[in-house]
Protein backbone atom coordinates (compact mmCIF):
# COMPACT_ATOMS: atom_id res chain seq x y z
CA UNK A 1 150.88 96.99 103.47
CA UNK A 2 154.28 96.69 101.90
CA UNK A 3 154.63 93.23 103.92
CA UNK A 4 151.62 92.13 102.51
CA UNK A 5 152.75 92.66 98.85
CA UNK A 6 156.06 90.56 99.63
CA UNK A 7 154.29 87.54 101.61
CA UNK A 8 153.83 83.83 99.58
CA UNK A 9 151.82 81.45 100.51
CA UNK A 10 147.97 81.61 100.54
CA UNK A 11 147.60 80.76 104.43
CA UNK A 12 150.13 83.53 105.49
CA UNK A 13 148.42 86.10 103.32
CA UNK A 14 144.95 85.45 104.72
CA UNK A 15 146.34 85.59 108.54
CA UNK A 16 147.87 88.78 107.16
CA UNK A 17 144.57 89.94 106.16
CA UNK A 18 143.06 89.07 108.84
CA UNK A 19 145.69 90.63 111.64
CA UNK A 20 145.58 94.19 108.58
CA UNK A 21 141.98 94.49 109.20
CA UNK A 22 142.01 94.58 112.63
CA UNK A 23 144.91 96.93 112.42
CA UNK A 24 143.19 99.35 110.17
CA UNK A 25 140.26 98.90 112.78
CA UNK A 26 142.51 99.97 115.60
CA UNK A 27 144.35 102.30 113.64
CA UNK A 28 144.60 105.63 115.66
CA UNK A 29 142.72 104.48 118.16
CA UNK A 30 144.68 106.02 120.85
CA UNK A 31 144.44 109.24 119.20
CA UNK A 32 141.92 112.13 120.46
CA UNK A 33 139.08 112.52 117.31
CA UNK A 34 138.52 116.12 117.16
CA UNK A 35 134.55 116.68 115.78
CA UNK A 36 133.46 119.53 113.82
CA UNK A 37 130.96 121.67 115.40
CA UNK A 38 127.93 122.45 113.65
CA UNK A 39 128.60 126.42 112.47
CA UNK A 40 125.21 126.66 110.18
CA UNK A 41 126.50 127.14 107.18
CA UNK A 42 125.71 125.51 103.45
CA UNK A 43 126.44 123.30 102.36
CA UNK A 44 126.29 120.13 104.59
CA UNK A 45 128.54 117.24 104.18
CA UNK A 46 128.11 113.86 106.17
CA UNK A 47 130.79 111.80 106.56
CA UNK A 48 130.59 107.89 107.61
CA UNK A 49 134.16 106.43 108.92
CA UNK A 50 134.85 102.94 107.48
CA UNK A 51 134.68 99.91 110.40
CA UNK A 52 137.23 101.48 112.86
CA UNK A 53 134.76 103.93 113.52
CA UNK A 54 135.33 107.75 113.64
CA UNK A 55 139.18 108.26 113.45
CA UNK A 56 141.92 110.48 113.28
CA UNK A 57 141.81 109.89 109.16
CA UNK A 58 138.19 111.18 108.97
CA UNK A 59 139.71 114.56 110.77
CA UNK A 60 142.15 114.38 108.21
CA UNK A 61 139.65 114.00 105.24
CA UNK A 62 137.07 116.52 106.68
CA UNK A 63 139.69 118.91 107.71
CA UNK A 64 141.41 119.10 104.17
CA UNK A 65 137.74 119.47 102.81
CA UNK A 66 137.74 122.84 104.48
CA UNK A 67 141.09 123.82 103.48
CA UNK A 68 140.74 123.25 99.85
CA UNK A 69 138.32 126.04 100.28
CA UNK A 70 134.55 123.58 101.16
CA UNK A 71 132.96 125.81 103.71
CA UNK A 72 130.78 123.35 105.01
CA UNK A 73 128.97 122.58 107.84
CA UNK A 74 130.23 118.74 108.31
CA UNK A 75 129.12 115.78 110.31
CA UNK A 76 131.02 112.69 111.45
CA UNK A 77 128.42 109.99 111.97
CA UNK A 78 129.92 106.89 113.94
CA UNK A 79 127.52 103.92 112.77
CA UNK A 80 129.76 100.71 114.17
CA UNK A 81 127.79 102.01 117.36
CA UNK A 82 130.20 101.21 120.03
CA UNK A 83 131.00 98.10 117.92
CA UNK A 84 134.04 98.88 115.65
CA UNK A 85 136.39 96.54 113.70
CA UNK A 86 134.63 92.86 112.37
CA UNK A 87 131.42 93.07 114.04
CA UNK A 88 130.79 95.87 112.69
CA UNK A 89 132.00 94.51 109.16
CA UNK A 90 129.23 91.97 109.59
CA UNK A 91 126.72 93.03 111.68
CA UNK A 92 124.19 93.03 108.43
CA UNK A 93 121.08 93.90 110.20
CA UNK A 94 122.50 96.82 112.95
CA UNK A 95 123.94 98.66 109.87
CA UNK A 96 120.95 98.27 107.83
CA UNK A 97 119.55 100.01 110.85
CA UNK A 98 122.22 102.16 111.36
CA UNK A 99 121.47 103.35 107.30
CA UNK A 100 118.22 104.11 108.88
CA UNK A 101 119.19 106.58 111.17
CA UNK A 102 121.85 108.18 108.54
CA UNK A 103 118.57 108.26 105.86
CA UNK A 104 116.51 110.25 108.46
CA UNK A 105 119.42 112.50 109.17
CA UNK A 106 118.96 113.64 105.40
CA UNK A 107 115.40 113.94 105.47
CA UNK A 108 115.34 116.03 108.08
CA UNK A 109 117.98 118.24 106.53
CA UNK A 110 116.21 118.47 103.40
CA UNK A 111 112.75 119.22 104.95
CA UNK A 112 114.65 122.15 106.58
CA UNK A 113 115.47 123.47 103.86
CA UNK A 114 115.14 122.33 100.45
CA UNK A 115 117.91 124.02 98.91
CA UNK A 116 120.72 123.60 100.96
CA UNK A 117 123.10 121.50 99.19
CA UNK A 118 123.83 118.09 101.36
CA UNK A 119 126.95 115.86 100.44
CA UNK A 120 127.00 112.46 101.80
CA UNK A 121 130.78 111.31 101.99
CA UNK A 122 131.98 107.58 103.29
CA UNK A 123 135.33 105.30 103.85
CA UNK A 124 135.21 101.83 103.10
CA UNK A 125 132.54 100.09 105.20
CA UNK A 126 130.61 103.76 105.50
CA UNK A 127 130.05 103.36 101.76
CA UNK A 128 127.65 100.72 102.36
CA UNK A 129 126.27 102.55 104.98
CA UNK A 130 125.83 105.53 102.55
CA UNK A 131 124.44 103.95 99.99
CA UNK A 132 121.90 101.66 102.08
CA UNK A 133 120.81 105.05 103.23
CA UNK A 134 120.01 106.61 99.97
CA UNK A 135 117.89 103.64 99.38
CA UNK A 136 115.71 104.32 102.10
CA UNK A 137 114.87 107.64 101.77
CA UNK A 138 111.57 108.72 100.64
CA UNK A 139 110.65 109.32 97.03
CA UNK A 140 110.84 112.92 97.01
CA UNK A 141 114.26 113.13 98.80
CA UNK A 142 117.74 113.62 97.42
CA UNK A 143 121.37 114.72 98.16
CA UNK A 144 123.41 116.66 95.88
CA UNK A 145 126.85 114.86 96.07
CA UNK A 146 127.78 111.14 96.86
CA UNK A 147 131.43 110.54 97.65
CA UNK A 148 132.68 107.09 97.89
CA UNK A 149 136.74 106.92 99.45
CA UNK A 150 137.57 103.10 98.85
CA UNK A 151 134.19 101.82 99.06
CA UNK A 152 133.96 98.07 100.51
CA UNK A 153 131.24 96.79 98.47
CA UNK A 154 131.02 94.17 96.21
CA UNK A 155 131.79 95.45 92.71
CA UNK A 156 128.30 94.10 91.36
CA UNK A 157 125.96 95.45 93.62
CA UNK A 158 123.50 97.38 91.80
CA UNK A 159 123.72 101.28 92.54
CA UNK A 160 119.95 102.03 90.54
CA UNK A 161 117.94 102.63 93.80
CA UNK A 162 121.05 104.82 95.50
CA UNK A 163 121.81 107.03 92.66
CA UNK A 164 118.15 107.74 91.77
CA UNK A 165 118.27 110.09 95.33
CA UNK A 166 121.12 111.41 93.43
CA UNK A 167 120.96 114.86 92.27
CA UNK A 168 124.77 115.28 90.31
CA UNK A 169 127.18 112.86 90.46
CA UNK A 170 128.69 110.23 92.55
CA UNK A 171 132.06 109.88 92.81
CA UNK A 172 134.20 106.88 93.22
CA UNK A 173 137.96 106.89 94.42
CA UNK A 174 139.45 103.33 93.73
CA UNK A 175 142.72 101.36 93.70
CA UNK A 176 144.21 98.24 92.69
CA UNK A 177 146.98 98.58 95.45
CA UNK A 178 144.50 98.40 98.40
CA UNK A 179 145.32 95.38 99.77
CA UNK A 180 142.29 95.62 102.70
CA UNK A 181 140.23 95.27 99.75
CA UNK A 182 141.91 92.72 97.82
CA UNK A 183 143.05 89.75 99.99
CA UNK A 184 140.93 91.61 103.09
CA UNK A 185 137.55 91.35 101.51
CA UNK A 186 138.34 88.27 99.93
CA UNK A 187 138.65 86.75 102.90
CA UNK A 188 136.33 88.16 105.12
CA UNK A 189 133.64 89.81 102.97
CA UNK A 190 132.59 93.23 101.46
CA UNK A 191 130.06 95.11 104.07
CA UNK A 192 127.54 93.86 101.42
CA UNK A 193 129.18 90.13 102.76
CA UNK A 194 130.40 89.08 99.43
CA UNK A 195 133.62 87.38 99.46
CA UNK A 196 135.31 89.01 96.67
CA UNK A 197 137.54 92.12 95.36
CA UNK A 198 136.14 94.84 96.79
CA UNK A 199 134.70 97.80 94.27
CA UNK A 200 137.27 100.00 96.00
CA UNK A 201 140.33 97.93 94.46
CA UNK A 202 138.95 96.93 91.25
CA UNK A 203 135.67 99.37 90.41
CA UNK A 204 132.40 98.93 90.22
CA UNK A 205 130.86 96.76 87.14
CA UNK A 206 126.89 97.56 85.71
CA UNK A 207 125.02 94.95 86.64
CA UNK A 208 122.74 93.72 83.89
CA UNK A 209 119.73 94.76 85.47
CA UNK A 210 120.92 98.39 86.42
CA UNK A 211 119.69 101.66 84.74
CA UNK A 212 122.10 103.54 82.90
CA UNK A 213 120.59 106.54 82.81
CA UNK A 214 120.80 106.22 86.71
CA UNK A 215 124.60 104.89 86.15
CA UNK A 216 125.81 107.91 84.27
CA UNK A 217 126.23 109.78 87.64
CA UNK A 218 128.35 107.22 88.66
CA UNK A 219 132.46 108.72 88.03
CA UNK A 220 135.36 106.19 89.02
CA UNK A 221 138.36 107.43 89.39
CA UNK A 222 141.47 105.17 89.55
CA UNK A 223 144.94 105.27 91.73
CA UNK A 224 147.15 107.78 89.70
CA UNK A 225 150.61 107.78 90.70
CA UNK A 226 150.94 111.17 90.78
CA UNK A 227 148.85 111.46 93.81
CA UNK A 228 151.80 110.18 95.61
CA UNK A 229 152.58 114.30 95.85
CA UNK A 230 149.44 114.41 97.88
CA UNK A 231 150.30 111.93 100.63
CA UNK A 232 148.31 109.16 99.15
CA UNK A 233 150.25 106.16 97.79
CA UNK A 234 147.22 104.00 96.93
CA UNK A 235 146.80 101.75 99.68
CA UNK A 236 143.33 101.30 101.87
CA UNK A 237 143.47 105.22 103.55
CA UNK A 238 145.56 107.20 100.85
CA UNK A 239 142.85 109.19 99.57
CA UNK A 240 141.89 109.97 103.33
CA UNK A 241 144.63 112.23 103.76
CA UNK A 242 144.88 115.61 104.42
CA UNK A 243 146.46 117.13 101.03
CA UNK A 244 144.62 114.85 99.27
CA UNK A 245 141.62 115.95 100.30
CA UNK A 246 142.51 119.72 100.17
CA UNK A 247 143.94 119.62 96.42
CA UNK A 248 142.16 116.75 95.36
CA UNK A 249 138.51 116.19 96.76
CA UNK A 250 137.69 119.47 97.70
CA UNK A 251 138.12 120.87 94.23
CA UNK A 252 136.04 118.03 92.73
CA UNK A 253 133.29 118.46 94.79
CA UNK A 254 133.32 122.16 94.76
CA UNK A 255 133.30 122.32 90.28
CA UNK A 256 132.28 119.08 89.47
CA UNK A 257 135.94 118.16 87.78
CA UNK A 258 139.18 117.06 89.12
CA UNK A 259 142.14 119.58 88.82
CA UNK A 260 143.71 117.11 86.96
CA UNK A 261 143.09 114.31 84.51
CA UNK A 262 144.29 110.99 86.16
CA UNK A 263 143.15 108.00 84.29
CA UNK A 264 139.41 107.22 85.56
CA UNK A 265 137.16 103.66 85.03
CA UNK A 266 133.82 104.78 83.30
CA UNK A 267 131.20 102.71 85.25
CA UNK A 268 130.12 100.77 81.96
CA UNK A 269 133.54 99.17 81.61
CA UNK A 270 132.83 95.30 83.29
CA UNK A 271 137.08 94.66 83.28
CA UNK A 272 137.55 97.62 85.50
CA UNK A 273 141.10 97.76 87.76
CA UNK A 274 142.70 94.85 84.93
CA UNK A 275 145.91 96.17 84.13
C-alpha cells in the first residue's frame, strides 16, 4: 500500500490498482482457512469474506470476535463460489444469487428460533453481498446486528430496503487510507459496479430518496489513528485483524458502543471522509 501512496502518474497508479486487487485477492491464499464449527450456541454471526474468498483474515476477524468475549456460533460463507478475485467483483447476477442463498440462510435461522440473536458481518465485496441479502428477505424477517468492515459499495447506494430488516444498528468501519477502495474501485468498480470512491474510504452519503428514520441505524465510524495499537493502520484489511477485532468489534457488538470515542461520520453528513 505504502508504494501506492508514493507512485505519480495516473497510468502507473491504475496498473497498481489493478496488480493490488489481485493481490488482496490472492492474499493468503496459500494459507490453510481454519472454519468454525457450528457449537449451538446464541448468538449467530455470519460472516461474508470480501472477493478473495474465505481467508486467513476472516479467521483473524472471527477468531478475535470470540476472544473479546462474543460467544457465538459463527459462519464463514464463501459466495465468490469457486470464482474469487475480479470475476467475482463483477459477476452482478451470480452474487445477486449468491445474496439469495445468504437471505435464506437467515430465514431459516430465524424460523428456528425467533429469538436467537443473528449478526450478519462482511469485508469489502461481502458487504454487498450482505446487504443484497437483507433486501431479499421476507417482510417479517430481521437480523439483529449488521457489520460492514470496509464495505465496497458505492457511497450513494440507498441502504432503506437493507436496514428496514434491521433490528439495532448497523455499523460501518471506514477509511480514507484504503487505497483498494480509492484508486481500486475507481478503476474497476464498487461490487454495486460504480466506478467511484468506495463507501469504505470515504462513507456512505443519504441519498435523497432514503428514509431517515431507516438511516438512523446506520453508525460510521472513521480510521482513528489510535487503532494503530490494535494492528490496524487503516489500509483495505486493518480492521480485519485479530486485536482489532477482540478490543474493538467485539465490544461494540456485544454493548452497542465502542470502548472508545474515535471520531465517527454520522450517515447524514453528504462530505463524509473530506479532511
Amino acid at each position: 500500500m505504502k508504494g501506492w501512496q508514493s507512485a505519480i502518474g495516473s497510468g502507473r497508479r491504475r496498473a497498481l490498482a489493478a496488480a493490488a486487487l489481485l493481490l488482496y485477492a490472492q492474499l493468503c491464499s496459500s494459507l490453510p482457512a481454519k472454519a468454525f464449527a457450528a457449537d449451538g450456541q446464541s448468538p449467530l454471526v455470519i460472516h461474508l469474506p470480501g472477493i478473495g474468498g474465505h481467508m486467513r483474515i476472516d479467521d483473524q476477524m472471527t477468531g478475535g470476535l470470540k476472544l473479546g468475549g462474543l460467544d457465538a456460533e459463527i459462519r464463514i460463507y464463501d459466495w465468490t463460489n469457486g470464482n474469487p478475485g475480479m470475476p467475482a467483483l463483477g459477476n452482478y447476477q451470480q452474487n445477486q444469487r449468491e445474496a439469495e442463498k445468504v437471505a435464506q440462510m437467515i430465514v431459516e435461522a430465524r424460523r428456528a428460533d425467533p429469538s436467537r440473536r443473528i449478526i450478519l458481518t462482511g469485508h469489502s465485496g461481502g458487504t454487498g453481498i450482505a446487504v443484497w441479502a437483507l433486501e431479499k428477505l421476507p417482510d417479517d424477517v430481521q437480523i439483529d446486528t449488521l457489520l460492514m468492515i470496509a464495505p465496497a459499495l458505492s457511497p450513494q447506494y440507498d441502504l432503506t430496503a437493507a436496514l428496514r430488516h434491521v433490528r439495532g444498528n448497523a455499523y460501518a468501519f471506514t477509511s480514507v487510507a484504503d487505497q483498494i477502495l480509492g484508486w481500486g474501485t475507481r478503476s474497476f468498480g464498487t461490487i454495486d459496479r460504480v466506478k467511484t470512491d468506495a463507501a469504505g474510504r470515504i462513507g456512505f452519503t443519504t441519498p435523497d430518496a432514503a428514509d431517515p428514520q431507516q438511516y438512523a441505524k446506520l453508525k460510521q465510524f472513521a480510521y482513528d489513528r489510535a487503532w494503530t495499537r490494535y494492528n490496524n493502520s487503516g489500509d483495505h484489511i486493518g480492521a480485519m485483524m485479530r486485536p482489532f477485532a477482540r478490543s474493538i468489534l467485539a465490544p461494540l457488538l456485544l454493548n452497542g458502543e465502542l470502548p472508545e470515542s474515535p471520531a465517527t461520520r454520522p450517515a447524514t453528513t453528504r462530505a463524509a471522509g473530506k479532511a
